[in-house]
C-alpha atoms as a PDB file:
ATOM      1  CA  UNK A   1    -119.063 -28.081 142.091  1.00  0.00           C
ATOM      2  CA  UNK A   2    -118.251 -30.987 139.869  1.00  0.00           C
ATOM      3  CA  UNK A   3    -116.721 -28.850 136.926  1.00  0.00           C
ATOM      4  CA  UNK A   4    -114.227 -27.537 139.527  1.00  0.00           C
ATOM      5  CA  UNK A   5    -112.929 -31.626 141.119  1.00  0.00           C
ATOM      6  CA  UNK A   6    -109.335 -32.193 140.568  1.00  0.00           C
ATOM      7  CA  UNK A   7    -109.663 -35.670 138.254  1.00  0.00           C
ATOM      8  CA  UNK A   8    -106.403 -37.611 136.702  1.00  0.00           C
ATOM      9  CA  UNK A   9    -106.385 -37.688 132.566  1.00  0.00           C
ATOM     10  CA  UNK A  10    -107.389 -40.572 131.352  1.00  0.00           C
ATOM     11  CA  UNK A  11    -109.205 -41.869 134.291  1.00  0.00           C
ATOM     12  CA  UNK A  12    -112.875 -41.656 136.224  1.00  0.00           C
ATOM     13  CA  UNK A  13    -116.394 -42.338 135.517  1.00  0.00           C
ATOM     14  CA  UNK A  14    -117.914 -40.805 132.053  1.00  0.00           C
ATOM     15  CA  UNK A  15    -121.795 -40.053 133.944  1.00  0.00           C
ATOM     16  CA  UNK A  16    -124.511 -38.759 131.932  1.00  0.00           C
ATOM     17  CA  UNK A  17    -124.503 -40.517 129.195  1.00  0.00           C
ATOM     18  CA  UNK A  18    -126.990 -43.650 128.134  1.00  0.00           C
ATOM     19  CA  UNK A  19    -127.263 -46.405 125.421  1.00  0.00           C
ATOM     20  CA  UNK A  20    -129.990 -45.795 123.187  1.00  0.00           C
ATOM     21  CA  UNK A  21    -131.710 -43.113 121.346  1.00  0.00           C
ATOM     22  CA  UNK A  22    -130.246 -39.671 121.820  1.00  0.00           C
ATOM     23  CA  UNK A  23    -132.547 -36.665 121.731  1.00  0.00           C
ATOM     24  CA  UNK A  24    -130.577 -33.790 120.277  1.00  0.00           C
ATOM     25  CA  UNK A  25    -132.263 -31.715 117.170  1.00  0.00           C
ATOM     26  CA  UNK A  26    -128.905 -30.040 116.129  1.00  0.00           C
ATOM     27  CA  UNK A  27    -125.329 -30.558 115.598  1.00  0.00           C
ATOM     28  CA  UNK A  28    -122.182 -29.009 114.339  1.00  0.00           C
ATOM     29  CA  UNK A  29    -118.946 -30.206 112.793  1.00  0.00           C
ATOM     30  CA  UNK A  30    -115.709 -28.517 111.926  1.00  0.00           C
ATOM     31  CA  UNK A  31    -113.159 -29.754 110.117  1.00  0.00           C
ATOM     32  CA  UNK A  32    -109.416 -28.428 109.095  1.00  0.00           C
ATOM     33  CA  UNK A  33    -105.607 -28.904 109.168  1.00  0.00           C
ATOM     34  CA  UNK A  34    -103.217 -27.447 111.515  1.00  0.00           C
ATOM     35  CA  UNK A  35    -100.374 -25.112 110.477  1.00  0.00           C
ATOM     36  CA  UNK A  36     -97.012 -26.968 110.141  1.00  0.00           C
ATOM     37  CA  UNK A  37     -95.631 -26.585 113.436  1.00  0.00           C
ATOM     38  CA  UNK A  38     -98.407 -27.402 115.967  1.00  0.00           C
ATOM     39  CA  UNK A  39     -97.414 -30.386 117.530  1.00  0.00           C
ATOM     40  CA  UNK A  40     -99.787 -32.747 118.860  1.00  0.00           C
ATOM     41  CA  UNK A  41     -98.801 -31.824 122.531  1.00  0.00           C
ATOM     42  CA  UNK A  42     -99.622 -28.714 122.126  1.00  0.00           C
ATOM     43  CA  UNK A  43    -103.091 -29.401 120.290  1.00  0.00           C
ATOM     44  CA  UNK A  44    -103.872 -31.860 122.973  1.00  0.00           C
ATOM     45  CA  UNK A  45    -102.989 -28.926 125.715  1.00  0.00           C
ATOM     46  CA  UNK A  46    -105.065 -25.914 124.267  1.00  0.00           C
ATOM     47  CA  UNK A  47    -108.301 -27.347 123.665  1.00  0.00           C
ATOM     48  CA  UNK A  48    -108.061 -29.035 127.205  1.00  0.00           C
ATOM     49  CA  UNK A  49    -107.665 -25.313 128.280  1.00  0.00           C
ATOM     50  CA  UNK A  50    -110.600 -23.860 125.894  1.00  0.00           C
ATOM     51  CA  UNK A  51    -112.633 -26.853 126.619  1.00  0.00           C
ATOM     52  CA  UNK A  52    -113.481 -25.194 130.307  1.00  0.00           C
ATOM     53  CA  UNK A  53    -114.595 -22.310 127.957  1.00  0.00           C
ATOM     54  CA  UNK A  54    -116.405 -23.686 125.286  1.00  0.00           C
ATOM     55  CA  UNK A  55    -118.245 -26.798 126.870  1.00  0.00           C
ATOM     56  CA  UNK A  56    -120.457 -24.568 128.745  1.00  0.00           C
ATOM     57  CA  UNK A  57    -122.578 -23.612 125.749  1.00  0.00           C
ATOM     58  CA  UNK A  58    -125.933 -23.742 126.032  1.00  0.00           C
ATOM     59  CA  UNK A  59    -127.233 -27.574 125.062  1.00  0.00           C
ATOM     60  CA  UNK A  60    -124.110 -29.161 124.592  1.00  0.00           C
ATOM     61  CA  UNK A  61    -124.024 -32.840 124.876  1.00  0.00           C
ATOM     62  CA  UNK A  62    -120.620 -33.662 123.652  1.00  0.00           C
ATOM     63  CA  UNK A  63    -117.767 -33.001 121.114  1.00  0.00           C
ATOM     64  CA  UNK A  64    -115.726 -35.503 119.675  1.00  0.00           C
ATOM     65  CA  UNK A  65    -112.128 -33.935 118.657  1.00  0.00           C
ATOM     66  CA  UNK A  66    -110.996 -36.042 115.954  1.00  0.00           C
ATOM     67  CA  UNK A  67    -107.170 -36.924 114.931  1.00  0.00           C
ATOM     68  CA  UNK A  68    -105.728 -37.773 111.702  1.00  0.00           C
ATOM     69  CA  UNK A  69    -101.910 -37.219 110.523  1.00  0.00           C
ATOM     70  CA  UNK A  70    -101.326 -38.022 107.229  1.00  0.00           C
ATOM     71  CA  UNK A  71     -98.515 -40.621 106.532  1.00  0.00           C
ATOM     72  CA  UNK A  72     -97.374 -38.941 103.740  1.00  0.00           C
ATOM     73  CA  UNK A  73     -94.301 -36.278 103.559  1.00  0.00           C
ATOM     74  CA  UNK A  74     -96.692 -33.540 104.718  1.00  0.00           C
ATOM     75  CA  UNK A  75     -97.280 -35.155 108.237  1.00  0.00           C
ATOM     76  CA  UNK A  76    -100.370 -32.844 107.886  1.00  0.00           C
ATOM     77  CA  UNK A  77    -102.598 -33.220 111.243  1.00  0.00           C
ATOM     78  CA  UNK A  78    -106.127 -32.824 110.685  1.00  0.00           C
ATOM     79  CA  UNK A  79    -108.760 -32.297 113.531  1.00  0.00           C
ATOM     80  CA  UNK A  80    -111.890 -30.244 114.074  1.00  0.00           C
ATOM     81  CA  UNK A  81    -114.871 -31.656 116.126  1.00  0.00           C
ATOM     82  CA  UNK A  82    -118.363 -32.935 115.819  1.00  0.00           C
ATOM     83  CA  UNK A  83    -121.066 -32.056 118.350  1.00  0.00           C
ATOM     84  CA  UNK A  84    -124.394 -32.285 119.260  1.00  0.00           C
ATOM     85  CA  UNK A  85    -126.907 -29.940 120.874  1.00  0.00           C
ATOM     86  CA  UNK A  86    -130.473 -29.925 122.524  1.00  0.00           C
ATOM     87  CA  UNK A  87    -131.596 -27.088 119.875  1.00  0.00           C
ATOM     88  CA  UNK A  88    -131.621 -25.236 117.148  1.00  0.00           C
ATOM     89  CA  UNK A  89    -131.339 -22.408 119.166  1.00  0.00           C
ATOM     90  CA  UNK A  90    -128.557 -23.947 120.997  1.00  0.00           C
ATOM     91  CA  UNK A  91    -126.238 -24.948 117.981  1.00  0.00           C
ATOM     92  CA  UNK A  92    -126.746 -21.109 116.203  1.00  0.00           C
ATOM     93  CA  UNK A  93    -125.656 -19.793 119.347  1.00  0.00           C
ATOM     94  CA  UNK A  94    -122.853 -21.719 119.724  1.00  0.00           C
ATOM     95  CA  UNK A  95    -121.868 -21.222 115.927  1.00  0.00           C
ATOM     96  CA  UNK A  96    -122.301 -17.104 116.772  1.00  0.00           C
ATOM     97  CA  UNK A  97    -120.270 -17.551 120.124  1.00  0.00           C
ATOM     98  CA  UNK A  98    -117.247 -19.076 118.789  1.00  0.00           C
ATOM     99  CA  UNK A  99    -117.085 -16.997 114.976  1.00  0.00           C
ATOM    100  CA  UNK A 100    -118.096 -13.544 116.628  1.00  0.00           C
ATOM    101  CA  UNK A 101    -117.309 -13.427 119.942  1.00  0.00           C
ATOM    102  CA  UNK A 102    -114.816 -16.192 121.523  1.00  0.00           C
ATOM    103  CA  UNK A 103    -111.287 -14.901 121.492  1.00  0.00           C
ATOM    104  CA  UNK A 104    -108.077 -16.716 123.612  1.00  0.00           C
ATOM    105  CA  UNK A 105    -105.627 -14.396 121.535  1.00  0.00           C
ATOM    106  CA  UNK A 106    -106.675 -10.546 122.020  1.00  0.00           C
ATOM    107  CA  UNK A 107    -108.411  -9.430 118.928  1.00  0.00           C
ATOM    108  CA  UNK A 108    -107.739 -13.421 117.134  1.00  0.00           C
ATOM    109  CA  UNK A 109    -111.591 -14.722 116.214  1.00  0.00           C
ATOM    110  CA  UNK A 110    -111.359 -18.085 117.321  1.00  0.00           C
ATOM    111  CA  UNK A 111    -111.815 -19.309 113.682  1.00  0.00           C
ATOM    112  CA  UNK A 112    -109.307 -16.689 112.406  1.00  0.00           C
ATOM    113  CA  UNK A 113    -106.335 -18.230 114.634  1.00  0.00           C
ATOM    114  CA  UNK A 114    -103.666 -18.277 112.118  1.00  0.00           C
ATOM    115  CA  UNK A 115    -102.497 -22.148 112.859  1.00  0.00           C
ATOM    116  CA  UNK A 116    -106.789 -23.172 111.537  1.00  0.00           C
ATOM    117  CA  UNK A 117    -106.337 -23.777 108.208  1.00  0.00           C
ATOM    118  CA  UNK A 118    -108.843 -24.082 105.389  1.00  0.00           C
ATOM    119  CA  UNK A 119    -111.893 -24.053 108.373  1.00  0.00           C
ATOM    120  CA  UNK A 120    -115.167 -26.169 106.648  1.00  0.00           C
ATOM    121  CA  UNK A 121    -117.882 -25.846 109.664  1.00  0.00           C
ATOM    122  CA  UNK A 122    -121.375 -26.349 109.712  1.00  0.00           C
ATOM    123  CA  UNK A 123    -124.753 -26.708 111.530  1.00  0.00           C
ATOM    124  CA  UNK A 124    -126.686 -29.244 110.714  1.00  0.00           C
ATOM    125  CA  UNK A 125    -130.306 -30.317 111.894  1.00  0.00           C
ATOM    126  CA  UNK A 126    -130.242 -33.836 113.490  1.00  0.00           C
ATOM    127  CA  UNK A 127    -132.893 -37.018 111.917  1.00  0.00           C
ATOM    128  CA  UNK A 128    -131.072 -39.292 113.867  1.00  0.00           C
ATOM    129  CA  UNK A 129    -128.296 -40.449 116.620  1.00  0.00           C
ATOM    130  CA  UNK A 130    -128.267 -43.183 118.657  1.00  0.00           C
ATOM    131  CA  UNK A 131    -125.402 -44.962 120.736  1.00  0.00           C
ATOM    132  CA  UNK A 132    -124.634 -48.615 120.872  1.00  0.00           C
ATOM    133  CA  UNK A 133    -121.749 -49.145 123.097  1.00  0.00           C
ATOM    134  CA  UNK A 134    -121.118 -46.831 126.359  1.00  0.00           C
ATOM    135  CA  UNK A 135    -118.937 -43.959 125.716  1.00  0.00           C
ATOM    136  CA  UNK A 136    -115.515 -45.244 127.415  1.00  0.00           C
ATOM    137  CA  UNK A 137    -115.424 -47.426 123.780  1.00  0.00           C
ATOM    138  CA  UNK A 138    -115.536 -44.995 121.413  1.00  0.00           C
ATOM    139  CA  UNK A 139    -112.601 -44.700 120.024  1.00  0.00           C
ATOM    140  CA  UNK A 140    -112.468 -44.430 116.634  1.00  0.00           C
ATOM    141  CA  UNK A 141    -114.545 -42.036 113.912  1.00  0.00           C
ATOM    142  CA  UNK A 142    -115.483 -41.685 110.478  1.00  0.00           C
ATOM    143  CA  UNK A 143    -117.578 -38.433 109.583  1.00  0.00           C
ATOM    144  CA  UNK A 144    -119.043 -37.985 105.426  1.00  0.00           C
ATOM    145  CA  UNK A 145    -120.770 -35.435 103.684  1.00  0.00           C
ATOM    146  CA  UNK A 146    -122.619 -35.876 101.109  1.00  0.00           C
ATOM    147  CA  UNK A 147    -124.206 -33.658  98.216  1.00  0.00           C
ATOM    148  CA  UNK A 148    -127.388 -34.590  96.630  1.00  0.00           C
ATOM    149  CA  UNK A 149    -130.480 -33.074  94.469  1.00  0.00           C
ATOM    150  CA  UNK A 150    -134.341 -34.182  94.579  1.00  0.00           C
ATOM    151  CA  UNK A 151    -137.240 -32.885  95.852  1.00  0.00           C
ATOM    152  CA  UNK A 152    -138.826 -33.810  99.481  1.00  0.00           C
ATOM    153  CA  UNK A 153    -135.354 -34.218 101.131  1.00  0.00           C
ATOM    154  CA  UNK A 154    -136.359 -34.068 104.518  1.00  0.00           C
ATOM    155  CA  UNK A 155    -138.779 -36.500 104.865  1.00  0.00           C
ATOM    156  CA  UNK A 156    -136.516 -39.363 102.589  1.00  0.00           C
ATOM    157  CA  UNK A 157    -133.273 -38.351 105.103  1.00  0.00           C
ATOM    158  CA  UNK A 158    -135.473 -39.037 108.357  1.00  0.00           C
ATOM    159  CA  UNK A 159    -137.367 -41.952 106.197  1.00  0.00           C
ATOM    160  CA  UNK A 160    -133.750 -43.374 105.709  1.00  0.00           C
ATOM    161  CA  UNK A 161    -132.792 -43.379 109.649  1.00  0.00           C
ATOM    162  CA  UNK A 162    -134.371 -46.209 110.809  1.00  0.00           C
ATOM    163  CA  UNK A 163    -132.206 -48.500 108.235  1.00  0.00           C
ATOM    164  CA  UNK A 164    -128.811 -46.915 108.805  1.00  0.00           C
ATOM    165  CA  UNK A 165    -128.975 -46.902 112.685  1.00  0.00           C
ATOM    166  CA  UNK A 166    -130.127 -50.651 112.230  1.00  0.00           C
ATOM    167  CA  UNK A 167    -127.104 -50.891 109.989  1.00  0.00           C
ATOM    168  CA  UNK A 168    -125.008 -49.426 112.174  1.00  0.00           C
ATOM    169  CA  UNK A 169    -125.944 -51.814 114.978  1.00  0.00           C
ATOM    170  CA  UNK A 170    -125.533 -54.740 113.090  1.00  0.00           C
ATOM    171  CA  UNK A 171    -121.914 -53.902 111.949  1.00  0.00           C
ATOM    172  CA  UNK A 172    -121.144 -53.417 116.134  1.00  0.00           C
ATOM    173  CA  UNK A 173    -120.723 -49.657 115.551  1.00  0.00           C
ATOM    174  CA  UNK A 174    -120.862 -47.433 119.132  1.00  0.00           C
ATOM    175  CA  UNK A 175    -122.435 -44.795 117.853  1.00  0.00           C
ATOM    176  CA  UNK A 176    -124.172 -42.618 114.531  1.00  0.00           C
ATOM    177  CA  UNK A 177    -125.641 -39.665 113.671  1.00  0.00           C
ATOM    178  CA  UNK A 178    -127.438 -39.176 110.353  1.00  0.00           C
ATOM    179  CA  UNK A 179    -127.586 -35.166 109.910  1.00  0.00           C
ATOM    180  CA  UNK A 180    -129.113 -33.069 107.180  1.00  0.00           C
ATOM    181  CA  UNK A 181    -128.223 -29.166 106.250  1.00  0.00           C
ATOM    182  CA  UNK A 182    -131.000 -28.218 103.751  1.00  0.00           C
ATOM    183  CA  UNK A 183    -129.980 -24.659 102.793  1.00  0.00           C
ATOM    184  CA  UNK A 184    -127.119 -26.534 101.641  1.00  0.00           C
ATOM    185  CA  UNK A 185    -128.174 -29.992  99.932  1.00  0.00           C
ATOM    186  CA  UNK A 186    -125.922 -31.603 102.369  1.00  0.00           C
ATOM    187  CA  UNK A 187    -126.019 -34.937 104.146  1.00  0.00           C
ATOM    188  CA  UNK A 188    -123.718 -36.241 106.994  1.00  0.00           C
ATOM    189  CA  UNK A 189    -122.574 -39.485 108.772  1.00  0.00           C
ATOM    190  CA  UNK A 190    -120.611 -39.370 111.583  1.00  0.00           C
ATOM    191  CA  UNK A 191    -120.009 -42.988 112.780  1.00  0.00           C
ATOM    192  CA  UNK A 192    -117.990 -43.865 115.708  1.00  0.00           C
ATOM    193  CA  UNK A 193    -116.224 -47.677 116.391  1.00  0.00           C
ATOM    194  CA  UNK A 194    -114.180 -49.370 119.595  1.00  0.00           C
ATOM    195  CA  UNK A 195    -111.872 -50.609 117.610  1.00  0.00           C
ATOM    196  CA  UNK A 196    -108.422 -49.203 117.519  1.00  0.00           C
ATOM    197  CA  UNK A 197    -107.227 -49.358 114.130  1.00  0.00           C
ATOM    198  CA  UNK A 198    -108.411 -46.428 111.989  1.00  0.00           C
ATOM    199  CA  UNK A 199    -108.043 -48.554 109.090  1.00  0.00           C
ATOM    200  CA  UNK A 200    -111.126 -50.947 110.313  1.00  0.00           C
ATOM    201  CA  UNK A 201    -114.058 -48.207 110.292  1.00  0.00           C
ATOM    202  CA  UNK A 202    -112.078 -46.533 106.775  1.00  0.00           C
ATOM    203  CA  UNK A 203    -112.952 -50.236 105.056  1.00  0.00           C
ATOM    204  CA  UNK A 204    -116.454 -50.171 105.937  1.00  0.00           C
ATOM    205  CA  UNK A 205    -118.565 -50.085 103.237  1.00  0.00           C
ATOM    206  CA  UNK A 206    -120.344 -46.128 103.985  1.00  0.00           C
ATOM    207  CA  UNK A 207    -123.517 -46.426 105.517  1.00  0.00           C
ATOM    208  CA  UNK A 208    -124.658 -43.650 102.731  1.00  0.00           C
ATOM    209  CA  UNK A 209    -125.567 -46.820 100.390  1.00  0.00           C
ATOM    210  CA  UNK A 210    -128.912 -46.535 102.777  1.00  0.00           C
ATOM    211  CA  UNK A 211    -129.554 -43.394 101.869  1.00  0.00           C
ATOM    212  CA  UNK A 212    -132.294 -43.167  99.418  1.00  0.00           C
ATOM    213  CA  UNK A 213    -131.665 -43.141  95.334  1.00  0.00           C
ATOM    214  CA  UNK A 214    -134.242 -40.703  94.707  1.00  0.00           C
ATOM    215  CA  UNK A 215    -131.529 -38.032  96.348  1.00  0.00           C
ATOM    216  CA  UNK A 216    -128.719 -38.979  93.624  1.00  0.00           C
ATOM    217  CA  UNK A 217    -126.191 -38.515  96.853  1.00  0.00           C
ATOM    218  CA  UNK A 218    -122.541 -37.958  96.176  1.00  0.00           C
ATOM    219  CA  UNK A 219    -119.819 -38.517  98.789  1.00  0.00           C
ATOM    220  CA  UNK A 220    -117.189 -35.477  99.063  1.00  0.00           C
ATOM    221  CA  UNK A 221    -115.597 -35.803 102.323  1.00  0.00           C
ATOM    222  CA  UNK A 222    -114.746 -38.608 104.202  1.00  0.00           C
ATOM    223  CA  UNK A 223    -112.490 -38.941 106.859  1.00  0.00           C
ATOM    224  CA  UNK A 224    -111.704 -41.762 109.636  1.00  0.00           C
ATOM    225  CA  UNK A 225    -109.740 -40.490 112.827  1.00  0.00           C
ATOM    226  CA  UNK A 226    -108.592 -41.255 116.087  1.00  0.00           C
ATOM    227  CA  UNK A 227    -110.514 -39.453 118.924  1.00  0.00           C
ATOM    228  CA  UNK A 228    -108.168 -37.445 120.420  1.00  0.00           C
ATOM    229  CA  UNK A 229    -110.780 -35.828 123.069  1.00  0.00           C
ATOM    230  CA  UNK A 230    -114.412 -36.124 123.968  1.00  0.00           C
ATOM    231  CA  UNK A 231    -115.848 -33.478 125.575  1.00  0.00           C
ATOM    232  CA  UNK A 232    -118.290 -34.506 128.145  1.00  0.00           C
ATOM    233  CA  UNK A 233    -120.712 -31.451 129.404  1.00  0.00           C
ATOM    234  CA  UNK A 234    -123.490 -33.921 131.156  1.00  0.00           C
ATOM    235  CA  UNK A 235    -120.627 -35.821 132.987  1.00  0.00           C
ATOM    236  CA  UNK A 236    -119.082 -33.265 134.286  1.00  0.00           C
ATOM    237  CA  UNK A 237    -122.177 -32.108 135.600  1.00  0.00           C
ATOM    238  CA  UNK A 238    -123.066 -35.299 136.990  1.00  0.00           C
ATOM    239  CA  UNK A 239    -119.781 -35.344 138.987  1.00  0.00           C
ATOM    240  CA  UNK A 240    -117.911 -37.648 136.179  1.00  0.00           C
ATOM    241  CA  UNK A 241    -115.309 -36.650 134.752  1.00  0.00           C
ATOM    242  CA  UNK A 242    -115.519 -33.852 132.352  1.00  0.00           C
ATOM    243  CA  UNK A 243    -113.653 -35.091 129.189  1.00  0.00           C
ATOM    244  CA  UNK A 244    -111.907 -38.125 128.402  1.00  0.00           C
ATOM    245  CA  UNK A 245    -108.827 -39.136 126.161  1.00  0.00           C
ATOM    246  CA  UNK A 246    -109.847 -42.076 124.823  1.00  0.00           C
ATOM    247  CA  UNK A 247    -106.825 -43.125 122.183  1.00  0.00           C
ATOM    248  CA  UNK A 248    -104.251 -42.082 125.033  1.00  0.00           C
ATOM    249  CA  UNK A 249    -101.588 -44.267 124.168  1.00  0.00           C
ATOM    250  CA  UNK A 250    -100.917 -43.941 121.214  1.00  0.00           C
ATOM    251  CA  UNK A 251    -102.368 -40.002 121.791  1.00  0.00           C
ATOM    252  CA  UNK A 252    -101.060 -37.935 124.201  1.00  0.00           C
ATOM    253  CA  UNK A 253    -103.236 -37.094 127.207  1.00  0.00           C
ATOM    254  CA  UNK A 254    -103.105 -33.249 128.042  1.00  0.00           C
ATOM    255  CA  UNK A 255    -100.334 -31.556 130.498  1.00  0.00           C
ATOM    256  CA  UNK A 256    -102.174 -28.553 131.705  1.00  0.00           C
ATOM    257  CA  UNK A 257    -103.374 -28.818 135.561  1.00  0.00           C
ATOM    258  CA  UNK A 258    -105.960 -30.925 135.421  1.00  0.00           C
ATOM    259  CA  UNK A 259    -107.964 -28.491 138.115  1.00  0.00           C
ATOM    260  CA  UNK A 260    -110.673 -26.544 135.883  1.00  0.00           C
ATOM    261  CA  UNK A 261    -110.609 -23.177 136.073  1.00  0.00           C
END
């Protein structure tokens, strides 16, 4: 089986995965800091581990684990992931897997492990994600929320794809997702570059100008990262490899056995 080949970090085909439209109606996105402590070794080593857990969720198409340490005195590291799914279904499933059910410390929640701090997640429904460059090139992402108000929200987010993906192309982005949580009022962008320097995608101007005025949006997150990990479910299934590293240098690449289990 493909999910059980021996493959070397950091090298192998990514299979599976096409430029153009991608067809996924859900998505979910975590973000946090870790504890003081966790060193990014160890960070890199464990989700390698869980990854052979997790990935096999129903509908998963991929999970980007993002990578920011602050430069300040703190040397806070701050991670989390953003996926997409097939379904609806598929992301509420995952969401109820991993808050009521997945455990790698006996009787530890997986969102309760005391080195997440401050956990934001959400699901999100999906008007929009398309790639640009193949996935070996995506190195670098920026994912915003965004609050907003106004009536009819649903149709102006989807109205407001075809712009930002055309956007997005133009500026030589890889990737973006434009995704919508309703119950909440929330937008998101996740956006995804080849270059290397975080500090390229964070000067962008945010492709949330596109979004339409009649929503009175407000950006309240924003953060641009290193990708630490991508997750690959379709490669890996394809033969491929099943997750790549794709800022290794300057990130580490994992030192678990690279043999799934």
């Amino acid at each position: 089986m493909a999910d059980m080949a021996t493959y070397a970090y950091g090298t192998g085909p990514i299979k599976g995965y096409d430029i153009g439209p991608i067809a996924m109606e859900a998505a979910f996105t975590s973000d946090f800091p870790l504890a003081a402590g966790v060193g990014v070794q160890e960070i890199v080593d464990k989700q390698e581990v869980e990854r052979r857990v997790m990935d096999v969720r129903p509908g998963m198409y991929a999970k980007y684990m993002p990578s920011r340490i602050d430069a300040g005195p703190s040397g806070t590291h701050f991670t989390g992931g953003r996926y997409l799914f097939e379904t609806w279904e598929d992301v509420l499933d995952y969401e109820r897997f991993t808050s009521e059910e997945l455990e790698f410390e006996p009787g530890v929640k997986f969102w309760s492990r005391p080195f997440f701090l401050n956990v934001e997640r959400f699901v999100w429904r999906v008007a929009g994600a398309h790639n640009f460059l193949p996935l070996e090139e995506h190195h670098v992402s920026r994912f915003e929320r965004f609050r907003y108000s106004g009536a009819g929200a649903d149709l102006a987010v989807r109205g407001a794809w075809a712009s930002l993906r055309d956007e997005a192309a133009a500026r030589g982005l890889g990737a973006v997702w434009l995704l919508h949580q309703p119950e909440q009022q929330l937008i998101g962008i996740h956006s995804v570059a080849s270059r290397d320097a975080v500090s390229a995608l964070d000067a962008e101007v945010s492709l949330g100008s596109l979004l339409p005025g009649s929503l009175a949006v407000e950006r309240y997150f924003a953060r641009t990262s290193r990708v630490l990990s991508l997750w690959l479910p379709r490669s890996r299934v394809a033969g491929g490899v099943p997750s790549a590293y794709p800022m290794s240098p300057p990130l580490p690449l994992p030192s678990v056995p690279s043999r799934a289990v």
